[in-house]
PDB file of N, CA and C in Angstrom:
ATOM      1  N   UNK A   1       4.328   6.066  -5.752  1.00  0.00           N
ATOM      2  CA  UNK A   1       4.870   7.101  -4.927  1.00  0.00           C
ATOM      3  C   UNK A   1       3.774   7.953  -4.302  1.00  0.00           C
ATOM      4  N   UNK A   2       2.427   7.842  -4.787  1.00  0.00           N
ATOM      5  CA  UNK A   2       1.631   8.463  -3.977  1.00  0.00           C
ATOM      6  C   UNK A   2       1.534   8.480  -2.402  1.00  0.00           C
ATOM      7  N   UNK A   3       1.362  10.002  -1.932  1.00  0.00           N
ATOM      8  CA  UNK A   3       1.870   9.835  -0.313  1.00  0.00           C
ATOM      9  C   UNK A   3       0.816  10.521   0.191  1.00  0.00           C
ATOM     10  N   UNK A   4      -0.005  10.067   0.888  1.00  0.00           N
ATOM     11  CA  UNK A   4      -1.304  10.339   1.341  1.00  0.00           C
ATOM     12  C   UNK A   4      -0.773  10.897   3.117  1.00  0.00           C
ATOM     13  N   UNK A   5      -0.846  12.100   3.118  1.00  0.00           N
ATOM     14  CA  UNK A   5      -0.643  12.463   4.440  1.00  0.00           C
ATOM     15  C   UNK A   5      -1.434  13.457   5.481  1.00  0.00           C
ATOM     16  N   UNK A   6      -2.390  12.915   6.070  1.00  0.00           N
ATOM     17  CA  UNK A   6      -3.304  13.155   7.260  1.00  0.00           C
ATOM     18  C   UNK A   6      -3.057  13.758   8.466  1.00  0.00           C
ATOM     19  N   UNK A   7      -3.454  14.907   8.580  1.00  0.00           N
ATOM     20  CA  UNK A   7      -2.895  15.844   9.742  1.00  0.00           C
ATOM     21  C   UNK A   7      -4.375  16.101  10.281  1.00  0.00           C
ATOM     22  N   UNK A   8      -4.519  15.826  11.351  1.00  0.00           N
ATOM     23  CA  UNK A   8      -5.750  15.616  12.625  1.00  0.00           C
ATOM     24  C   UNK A   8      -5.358  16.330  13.627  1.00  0.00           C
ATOM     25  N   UNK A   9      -6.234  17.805  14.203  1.00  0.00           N
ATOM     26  CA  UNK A   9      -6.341  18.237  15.823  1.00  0.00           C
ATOM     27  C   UNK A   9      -6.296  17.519  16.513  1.00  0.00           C
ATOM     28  N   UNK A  10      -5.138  17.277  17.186  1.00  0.00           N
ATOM     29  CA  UNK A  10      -5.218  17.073  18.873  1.00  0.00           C
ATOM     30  C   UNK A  10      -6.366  16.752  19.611  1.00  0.00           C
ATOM     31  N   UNK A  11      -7.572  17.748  19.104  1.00  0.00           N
ATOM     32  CA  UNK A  11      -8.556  17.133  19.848  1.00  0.00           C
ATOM     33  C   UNK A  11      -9.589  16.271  19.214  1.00  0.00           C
ATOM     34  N   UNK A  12      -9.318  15.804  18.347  1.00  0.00           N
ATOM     35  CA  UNK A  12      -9.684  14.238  17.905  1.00  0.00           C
ATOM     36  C   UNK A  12      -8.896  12.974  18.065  1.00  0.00           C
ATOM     37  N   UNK A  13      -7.596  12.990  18.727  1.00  0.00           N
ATOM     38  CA  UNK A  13      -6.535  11.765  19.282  1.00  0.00           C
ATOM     39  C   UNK A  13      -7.213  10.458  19.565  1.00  0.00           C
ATOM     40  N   UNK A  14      -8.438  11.014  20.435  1.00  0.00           N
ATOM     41  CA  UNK A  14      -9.432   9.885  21.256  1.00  0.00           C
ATOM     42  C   UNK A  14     -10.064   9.366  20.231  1.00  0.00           C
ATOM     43  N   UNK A  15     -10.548   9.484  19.195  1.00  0.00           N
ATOM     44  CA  UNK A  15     -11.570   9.220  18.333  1.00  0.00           C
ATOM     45  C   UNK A  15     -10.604   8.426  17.004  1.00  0.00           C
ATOM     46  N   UNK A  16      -9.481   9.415  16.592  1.00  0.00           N
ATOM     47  CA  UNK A  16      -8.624   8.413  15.271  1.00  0.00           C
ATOM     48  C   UNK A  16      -8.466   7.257  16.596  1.00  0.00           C
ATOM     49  N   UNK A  17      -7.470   7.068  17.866  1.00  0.00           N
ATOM     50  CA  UNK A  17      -7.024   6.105  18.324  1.00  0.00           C
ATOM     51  C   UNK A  17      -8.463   5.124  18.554  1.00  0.00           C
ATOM     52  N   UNK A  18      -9.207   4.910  18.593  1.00  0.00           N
ATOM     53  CA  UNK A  18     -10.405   4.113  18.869  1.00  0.00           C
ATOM     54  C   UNK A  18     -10.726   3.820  17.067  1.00  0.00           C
ATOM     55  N   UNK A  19     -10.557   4.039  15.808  1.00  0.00           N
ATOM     56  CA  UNK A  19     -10.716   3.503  14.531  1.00  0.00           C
ATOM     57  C   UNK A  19      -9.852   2.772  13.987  1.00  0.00           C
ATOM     58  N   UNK A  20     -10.200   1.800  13.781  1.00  0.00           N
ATOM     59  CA  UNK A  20      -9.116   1.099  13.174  1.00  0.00           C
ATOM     60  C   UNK A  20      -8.291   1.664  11.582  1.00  0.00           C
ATOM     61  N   UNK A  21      -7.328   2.312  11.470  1.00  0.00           N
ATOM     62  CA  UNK A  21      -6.402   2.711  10.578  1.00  0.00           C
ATOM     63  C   UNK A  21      -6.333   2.173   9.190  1.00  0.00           C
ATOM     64  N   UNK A  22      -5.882   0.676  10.074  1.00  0.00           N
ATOM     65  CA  UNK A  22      -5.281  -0.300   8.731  1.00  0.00           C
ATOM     66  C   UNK A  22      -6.700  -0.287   7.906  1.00  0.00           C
ATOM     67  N   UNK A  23      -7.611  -0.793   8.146  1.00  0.00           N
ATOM     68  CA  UNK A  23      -9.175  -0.766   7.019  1.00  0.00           C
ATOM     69  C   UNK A  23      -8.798   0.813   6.463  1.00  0.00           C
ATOM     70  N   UNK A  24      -9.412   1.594   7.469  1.00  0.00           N
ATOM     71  CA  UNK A  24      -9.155   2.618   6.523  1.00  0.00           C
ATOM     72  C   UNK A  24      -7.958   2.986   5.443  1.00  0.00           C
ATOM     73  N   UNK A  25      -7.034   2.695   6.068  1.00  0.00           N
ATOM     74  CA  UNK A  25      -5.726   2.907   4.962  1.00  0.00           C
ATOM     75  C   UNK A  25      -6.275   1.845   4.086  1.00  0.00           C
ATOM     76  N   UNK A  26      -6.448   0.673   4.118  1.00  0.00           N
ATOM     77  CA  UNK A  26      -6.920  -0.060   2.792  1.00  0.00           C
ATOM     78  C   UNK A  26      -7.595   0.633   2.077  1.00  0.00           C
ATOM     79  N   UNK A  27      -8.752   1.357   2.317  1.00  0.00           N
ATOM     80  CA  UNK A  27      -9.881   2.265   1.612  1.00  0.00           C
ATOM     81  C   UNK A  27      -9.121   3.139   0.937  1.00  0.00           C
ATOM     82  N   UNK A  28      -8.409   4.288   1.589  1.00  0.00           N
ATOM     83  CA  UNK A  28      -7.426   4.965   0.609  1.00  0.00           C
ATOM     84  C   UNK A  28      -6.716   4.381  -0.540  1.00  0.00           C
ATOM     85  N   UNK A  29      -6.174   3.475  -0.139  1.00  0.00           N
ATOM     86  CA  UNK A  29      -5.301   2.883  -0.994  1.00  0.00           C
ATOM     87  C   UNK A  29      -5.669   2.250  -2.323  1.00  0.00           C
ATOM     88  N   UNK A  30      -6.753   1.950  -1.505  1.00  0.00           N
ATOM     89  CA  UNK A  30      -7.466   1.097  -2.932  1.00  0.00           C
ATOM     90  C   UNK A  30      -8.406   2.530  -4.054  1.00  0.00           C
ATOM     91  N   UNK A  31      -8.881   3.900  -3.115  1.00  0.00           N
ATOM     92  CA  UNK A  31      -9.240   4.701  -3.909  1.00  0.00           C
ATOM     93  C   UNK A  31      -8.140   5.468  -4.760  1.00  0.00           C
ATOM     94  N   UNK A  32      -7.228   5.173  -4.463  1.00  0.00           N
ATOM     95  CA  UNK A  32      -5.765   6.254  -4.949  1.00  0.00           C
ATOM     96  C   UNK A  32      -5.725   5.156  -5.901  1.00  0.00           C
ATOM     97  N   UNK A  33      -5.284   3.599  -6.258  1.00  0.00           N
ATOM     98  CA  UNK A  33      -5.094   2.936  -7.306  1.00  0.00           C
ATOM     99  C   UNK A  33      -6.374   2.922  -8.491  1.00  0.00           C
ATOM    100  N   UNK A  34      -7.023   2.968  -7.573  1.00  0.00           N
ATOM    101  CA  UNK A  34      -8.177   3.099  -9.247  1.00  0.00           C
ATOM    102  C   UNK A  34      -8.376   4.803  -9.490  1.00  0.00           C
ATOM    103  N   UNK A  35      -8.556   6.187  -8.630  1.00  0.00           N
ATOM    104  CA  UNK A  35      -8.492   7.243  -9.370  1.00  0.00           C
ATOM    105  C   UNK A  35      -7.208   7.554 -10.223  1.00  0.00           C
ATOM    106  N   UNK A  36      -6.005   7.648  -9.496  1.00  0.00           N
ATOM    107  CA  UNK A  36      -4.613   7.801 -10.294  1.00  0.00           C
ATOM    108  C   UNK A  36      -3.871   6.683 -10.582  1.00  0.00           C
ATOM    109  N   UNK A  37      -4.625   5.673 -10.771  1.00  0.00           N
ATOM    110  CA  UNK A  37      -3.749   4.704 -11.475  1.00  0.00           C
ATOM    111  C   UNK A  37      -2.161   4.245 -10.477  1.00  0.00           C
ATOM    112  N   UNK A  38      -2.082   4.183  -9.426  1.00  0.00           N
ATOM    113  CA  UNK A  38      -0.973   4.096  -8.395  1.00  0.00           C
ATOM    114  C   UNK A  38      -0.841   2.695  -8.762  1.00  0.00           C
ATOM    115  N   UNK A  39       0.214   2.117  -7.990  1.00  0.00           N
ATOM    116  CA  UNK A  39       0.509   0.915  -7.540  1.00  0.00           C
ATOM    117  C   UNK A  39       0.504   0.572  -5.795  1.00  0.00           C
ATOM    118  N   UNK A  40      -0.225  -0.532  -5.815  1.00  0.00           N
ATOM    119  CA  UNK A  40      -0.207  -0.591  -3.939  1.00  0.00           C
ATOM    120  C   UNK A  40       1.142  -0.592  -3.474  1.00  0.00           C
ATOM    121  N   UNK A  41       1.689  -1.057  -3.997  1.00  0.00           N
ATOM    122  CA  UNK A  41       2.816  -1.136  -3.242  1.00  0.00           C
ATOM    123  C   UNK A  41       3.853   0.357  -3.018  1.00  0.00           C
ATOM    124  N   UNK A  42       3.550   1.041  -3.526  1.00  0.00           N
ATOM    125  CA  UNK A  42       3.618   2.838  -4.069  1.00  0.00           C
ATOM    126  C   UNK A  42       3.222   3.564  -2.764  1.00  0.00           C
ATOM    127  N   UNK A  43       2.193   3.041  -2.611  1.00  0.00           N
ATOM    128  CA  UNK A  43       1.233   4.649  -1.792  1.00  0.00           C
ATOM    129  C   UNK A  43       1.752   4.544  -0.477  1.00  0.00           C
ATOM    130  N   UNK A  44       1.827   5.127   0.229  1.00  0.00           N
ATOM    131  CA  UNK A  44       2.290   5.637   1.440  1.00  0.00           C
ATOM    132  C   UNK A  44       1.157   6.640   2.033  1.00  0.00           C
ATOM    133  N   UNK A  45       0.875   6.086   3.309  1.00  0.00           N
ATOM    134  CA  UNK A  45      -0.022   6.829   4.286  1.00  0.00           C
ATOM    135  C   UNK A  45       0.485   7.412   5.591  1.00  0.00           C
ATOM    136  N   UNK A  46       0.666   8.203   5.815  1.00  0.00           N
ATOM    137  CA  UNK A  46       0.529   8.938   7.647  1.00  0.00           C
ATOM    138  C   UNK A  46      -0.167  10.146   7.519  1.00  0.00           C
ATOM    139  N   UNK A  47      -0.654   9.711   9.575  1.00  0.00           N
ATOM    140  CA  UNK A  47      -1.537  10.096   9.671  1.00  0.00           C
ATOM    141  C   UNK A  47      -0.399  10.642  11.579  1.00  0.00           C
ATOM    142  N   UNK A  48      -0.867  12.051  11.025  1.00  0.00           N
ATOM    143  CA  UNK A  48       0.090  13.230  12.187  1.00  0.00           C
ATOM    144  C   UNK A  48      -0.931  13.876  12.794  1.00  0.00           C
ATOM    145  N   UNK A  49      -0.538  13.602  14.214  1.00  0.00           N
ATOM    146  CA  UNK A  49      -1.330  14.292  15.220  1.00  0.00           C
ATOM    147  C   UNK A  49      -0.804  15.624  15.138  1.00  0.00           C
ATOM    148  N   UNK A  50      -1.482  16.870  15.131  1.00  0.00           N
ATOM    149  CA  UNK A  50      -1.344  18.328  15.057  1.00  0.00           C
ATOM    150  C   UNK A  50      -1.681  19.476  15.748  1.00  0.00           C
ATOM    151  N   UNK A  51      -1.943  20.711  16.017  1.00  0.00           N
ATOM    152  CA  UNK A  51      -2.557  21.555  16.527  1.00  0.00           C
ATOM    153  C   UNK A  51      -2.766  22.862  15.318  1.00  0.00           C
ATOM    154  N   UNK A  52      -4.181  22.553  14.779  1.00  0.00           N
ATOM    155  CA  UNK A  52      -4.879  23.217  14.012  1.00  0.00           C
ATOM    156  C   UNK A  52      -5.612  24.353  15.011  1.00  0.00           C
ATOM    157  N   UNK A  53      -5.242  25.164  14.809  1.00  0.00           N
ATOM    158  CA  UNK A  53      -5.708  26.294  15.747  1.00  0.00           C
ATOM    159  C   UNK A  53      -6.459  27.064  14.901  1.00  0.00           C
ATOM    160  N   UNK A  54      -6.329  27.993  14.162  1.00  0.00           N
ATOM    161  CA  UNK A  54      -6.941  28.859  12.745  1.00  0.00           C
ATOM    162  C   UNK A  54      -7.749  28.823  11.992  1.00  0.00           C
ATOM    163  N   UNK A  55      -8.318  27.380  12.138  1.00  0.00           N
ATOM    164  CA  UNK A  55      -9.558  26.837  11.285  1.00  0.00           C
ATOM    165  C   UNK A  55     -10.026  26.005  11.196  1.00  0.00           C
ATOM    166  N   UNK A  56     -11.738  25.977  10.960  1.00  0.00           N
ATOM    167  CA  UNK A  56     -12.555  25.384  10.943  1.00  0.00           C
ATOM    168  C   UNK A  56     -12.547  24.030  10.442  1.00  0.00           C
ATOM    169  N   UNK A  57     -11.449  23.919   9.701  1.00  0.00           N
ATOM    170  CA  UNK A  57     -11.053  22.547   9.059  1.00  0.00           C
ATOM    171  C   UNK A  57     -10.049  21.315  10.325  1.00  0.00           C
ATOM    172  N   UNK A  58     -10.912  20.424  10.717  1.00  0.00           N
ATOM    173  CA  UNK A  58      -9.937  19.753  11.826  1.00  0.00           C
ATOM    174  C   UNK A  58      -9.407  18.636  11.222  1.00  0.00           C
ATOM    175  N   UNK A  59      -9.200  18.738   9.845  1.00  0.00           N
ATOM    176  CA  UNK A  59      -8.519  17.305   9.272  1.00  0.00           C
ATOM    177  C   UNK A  59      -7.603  18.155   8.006  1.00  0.00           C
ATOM    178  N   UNK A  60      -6.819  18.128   8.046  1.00  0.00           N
ATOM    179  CA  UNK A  60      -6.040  18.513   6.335  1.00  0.00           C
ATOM    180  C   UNK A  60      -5.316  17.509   5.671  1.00  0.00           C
ATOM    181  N   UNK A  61      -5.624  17.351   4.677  1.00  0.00           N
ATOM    182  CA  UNK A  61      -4.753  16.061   3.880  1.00  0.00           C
ATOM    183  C   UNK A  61      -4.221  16.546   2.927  1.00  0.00           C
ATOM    184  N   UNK A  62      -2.820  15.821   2.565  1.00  0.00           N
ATOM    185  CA  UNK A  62      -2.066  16.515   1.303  1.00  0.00           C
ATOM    186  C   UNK A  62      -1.570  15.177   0.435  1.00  0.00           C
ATOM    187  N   UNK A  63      -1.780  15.100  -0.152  1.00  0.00           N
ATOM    188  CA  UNK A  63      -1.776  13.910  -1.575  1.00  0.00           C
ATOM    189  C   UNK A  63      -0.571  14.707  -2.615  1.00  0.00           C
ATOM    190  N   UNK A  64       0.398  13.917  -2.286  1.00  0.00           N
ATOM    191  CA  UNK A  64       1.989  14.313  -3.191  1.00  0.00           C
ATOM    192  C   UNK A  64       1.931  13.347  -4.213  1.00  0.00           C
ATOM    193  N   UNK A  65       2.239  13.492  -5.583  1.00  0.00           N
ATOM    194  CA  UNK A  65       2.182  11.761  -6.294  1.00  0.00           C
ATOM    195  C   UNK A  65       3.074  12.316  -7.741  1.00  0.00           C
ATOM    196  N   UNK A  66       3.608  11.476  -8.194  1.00  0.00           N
ATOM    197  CA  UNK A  66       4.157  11.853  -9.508  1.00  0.00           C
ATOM    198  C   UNK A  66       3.159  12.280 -11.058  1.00  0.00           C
ATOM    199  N   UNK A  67       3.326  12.757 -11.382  1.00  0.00           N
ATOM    200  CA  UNK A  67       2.697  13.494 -12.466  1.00  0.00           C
ATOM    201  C   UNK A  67       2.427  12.077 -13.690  1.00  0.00           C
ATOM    202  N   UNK A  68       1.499  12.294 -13.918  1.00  0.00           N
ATOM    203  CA  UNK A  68       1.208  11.527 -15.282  1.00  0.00           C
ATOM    204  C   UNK A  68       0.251  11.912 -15.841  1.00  0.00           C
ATOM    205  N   UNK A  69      -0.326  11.368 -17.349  1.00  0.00           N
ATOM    206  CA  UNK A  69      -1.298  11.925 -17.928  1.00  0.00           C
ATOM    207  C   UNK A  69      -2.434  11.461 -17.665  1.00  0.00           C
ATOM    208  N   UNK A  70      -2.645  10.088 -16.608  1.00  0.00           N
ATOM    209  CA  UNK A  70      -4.323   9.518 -16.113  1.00  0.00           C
ATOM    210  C   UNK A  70      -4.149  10.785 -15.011  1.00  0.00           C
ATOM    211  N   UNK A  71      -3.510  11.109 -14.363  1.00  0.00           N
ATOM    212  CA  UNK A  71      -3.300  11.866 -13.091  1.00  0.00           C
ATOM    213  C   UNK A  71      -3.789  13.446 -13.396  1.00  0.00           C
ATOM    214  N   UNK A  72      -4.819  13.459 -14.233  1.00  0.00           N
ATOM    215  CA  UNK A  72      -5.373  14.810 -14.390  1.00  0.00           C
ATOM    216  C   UNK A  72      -6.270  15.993 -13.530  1.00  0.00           C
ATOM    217  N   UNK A  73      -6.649  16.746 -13.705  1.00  0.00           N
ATOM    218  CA  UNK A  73      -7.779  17.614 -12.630  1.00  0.00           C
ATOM    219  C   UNK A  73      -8.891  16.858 -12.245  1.00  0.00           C
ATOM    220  N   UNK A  74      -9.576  16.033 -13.167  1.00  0.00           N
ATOM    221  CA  UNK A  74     -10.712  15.369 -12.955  1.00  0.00           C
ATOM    222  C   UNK A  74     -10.793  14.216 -11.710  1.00  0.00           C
ATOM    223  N   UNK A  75      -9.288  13.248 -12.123  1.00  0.00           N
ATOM    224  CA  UNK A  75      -9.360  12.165 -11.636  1.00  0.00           C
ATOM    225  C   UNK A  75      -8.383  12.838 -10.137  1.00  0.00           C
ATOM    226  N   UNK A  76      -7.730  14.142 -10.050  1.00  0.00           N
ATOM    227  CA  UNK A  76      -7.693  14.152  -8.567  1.00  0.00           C
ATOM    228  C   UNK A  76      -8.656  15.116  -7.465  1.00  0.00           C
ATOM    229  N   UNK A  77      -9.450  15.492  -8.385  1.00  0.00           N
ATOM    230  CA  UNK A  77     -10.652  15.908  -7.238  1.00  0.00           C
ATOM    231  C   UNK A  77     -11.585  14.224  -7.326  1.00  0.00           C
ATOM    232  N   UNK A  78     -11.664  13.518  -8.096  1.00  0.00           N
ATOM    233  CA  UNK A  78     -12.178  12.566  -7.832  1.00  0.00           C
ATOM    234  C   UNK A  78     -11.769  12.405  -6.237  1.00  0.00           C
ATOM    235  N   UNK A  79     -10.538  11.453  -6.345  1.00  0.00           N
ATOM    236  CA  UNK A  79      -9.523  10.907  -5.472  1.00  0.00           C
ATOM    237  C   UNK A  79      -9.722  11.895  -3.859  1.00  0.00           C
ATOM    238  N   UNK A  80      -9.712  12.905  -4.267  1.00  0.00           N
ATOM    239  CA  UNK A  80      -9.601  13.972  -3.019  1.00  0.00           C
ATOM    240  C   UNK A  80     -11.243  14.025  -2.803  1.00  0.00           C
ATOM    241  N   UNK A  81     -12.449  13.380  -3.401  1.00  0.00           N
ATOM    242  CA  UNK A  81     -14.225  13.809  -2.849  1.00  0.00           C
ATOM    243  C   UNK A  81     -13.871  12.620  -2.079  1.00  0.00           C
ATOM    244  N   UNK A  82     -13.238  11.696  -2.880  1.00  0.00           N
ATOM    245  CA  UNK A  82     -13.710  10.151  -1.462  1.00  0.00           C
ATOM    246  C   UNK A  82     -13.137  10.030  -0.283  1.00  0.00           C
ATOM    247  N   UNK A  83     -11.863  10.139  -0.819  1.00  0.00           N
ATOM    248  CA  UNK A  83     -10.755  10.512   0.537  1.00  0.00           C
ATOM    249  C   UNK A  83     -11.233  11.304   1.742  1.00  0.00           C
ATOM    250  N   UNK A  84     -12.043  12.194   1.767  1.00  0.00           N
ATOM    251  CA  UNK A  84     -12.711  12.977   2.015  1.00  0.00           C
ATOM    252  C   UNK A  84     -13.988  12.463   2.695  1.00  0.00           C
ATOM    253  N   UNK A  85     -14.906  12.256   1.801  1.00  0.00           N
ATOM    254  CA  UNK A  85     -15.950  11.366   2.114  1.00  0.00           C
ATOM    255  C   UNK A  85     -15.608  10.420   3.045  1.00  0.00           C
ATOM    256  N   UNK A  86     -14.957   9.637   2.917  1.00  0.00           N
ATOM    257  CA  UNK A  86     -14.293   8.556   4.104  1.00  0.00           C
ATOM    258  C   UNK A  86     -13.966   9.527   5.326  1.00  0.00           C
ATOM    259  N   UNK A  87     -13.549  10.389   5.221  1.00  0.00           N
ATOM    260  CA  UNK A  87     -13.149  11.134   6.513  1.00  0.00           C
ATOM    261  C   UNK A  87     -14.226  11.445   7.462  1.00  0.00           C
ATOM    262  N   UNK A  88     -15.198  12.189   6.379  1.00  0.00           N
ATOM    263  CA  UNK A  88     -15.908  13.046   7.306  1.00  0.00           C
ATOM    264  C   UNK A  88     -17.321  11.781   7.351  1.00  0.00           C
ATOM    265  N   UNK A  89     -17.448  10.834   7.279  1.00  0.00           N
ATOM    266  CA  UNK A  89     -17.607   9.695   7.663  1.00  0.00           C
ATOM    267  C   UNK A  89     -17.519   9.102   9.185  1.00  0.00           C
ATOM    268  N   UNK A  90     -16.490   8.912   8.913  1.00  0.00           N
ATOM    269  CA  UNK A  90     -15.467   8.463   9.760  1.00  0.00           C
ATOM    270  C   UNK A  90     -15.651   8.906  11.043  1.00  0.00           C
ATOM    271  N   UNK A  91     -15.051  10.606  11.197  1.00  0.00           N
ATOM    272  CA  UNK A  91     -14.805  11.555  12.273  1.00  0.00           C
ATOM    273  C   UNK A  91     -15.726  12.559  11.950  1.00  0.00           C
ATOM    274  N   UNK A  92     -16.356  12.894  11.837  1.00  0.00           N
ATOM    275  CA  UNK A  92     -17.616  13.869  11.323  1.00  0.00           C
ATOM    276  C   UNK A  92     -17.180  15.408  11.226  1.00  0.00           C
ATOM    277  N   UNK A  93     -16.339  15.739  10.854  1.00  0.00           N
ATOM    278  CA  UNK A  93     -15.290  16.985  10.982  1.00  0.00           C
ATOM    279  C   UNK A  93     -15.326  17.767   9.649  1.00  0.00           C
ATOM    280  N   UNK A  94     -15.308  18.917   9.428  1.00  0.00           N
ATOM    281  CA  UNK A  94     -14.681  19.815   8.221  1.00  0.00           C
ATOM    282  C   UNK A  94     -13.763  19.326   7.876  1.00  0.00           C
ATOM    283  N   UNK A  95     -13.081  18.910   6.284  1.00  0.00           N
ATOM    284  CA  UNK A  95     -11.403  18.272   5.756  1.00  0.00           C
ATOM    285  C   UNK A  95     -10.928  19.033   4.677  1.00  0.00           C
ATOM    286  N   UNK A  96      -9.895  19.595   4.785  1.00  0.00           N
ATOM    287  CA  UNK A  96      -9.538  20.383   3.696  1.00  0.00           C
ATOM    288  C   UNK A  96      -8.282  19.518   2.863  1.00  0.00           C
ATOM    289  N   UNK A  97      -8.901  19.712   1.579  1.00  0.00           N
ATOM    290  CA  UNK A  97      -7.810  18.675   1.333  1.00  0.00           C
ATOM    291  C   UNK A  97      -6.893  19.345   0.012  1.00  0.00           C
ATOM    292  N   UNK A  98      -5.862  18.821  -0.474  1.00  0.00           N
ATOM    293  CA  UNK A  98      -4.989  18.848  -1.578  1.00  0.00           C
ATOM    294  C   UNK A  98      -4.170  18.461  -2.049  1.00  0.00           C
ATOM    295  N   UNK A  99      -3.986  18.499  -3.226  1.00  0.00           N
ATOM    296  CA  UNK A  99      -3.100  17.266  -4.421  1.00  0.00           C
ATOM    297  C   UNK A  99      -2.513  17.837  -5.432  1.00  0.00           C
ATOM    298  N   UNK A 100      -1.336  17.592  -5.348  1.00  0.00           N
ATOM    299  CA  UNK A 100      -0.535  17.956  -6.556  1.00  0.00           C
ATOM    300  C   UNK A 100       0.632  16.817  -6.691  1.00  0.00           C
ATOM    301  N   UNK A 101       0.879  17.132  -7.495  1.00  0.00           N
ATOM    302  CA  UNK A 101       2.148  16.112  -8.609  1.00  0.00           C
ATOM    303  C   UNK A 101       3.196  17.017  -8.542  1.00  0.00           C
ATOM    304  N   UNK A 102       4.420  16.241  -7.889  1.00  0.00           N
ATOM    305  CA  UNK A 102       5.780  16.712  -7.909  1.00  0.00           C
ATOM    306  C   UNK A 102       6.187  17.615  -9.463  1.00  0.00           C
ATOM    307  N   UNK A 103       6.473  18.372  -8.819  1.00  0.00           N
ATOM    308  CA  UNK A 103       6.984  19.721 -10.060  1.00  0.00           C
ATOM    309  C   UNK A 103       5.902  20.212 -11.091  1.00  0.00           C
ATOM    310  N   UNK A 104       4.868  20.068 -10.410  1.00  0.00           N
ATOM    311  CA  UNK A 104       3.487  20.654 -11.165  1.00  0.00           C
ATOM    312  C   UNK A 104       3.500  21.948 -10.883  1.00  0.00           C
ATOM    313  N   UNK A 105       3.239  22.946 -11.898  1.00  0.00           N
ATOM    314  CA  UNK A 105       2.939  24.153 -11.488  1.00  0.00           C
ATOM    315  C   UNK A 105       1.330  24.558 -10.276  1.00  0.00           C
ATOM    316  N   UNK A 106       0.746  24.026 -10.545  1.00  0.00           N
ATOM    317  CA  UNK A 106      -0.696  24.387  -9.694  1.00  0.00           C
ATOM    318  C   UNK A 106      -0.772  22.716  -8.927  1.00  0.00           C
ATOM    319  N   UNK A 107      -2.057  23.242  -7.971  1.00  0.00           N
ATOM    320  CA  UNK A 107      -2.350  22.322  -6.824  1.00  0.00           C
ATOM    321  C   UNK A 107      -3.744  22.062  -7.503  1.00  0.00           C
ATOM    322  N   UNK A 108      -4.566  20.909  -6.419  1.00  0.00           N
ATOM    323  CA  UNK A 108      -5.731  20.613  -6.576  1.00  0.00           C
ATOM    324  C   UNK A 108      -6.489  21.189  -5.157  1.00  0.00           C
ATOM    325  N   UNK A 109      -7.178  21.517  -5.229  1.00  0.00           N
ATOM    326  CA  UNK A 109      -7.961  21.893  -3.788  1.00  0.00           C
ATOM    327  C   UNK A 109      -9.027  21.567  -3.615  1.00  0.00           C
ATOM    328  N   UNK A 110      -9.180  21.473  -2.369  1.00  0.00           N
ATOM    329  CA  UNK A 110     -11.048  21.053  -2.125  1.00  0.00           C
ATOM    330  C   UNK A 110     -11.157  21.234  -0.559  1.00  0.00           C
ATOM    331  N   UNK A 111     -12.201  21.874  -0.198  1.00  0.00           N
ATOM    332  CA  UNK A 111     -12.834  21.473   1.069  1.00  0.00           C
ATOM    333  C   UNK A 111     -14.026  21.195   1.704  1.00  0.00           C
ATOM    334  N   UNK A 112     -14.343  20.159   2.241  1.00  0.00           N
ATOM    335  CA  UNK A 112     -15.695  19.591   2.502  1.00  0.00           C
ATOM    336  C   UNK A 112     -16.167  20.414   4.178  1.00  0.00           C
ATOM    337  N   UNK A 113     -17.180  20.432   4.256  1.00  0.00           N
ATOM    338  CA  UNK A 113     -17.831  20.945   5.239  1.00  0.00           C
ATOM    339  C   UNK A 113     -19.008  20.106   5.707  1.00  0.00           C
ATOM    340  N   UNK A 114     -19.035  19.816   6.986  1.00  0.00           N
ATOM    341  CA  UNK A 114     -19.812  19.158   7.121  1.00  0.00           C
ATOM    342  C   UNK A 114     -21.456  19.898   7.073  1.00  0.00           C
ATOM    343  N   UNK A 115     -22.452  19.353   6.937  1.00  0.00           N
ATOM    344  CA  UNK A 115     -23.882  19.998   6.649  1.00  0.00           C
ATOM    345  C   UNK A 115     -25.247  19.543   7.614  1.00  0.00           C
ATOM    346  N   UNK A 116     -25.183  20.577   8.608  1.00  0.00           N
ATOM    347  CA  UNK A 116     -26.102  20.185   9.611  1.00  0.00           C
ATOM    348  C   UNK A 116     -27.338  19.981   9.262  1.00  0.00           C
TER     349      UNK A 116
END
């Protein structure tokens, strides 16, 4: 059930549409089954064109997944540095990202910045 969902400024359209997706969604997919223990056939990806106006962050990702006990703090900032890493990779952008488990009291947070 992990649901990996990618929200991108508007003014990167030109740049996701010119990368090929599917590789990358493989990359996710395959980092979400070995940090939280997922099943491929489970994870779910989109990726929503947006208008981030407010901040410096032009990528936000939100990672929804069911709660378990491999699914701890450790192993989802893992999950959320690569996810991440792949991004700002990728599109060379600030990514703010976060993860939590359905009916969890607290979130996971993180945000990468890129470093001139």
């Amino acid at each position: 059930m992990p649901s990996l969902i990618i929200y991108y400024d508007s003014s990167l359209k030109n740049k996701i549409q010119k990368m090929d997706l599917i590789k990358i969604d493989d990359i996710f997919i395959k980092i979400i089954i070995k940090t939280l223990k997922a099943k491929e056939e489970k994870c779910q990806i989109l990726w929503i064109d947006s208008i981030i106006n407010a901040s410096k962050y032009k990528v936000y990702c939100e990672l929804k997944f069911r709660k378990s006990e491999e699914r701890n703090k450790f192993k989802k900032e893992e999950c959320l540095n690569q996810i991440g890493n792949v991004i700002q990779k990728k599109i060379n952008v600030n990514v703010r990202l976060r993860a939590f488990a359905i009916n969890e009291e607290s979130l996971t947070a993180l945000d990468l910045t890129i470093i001139n």
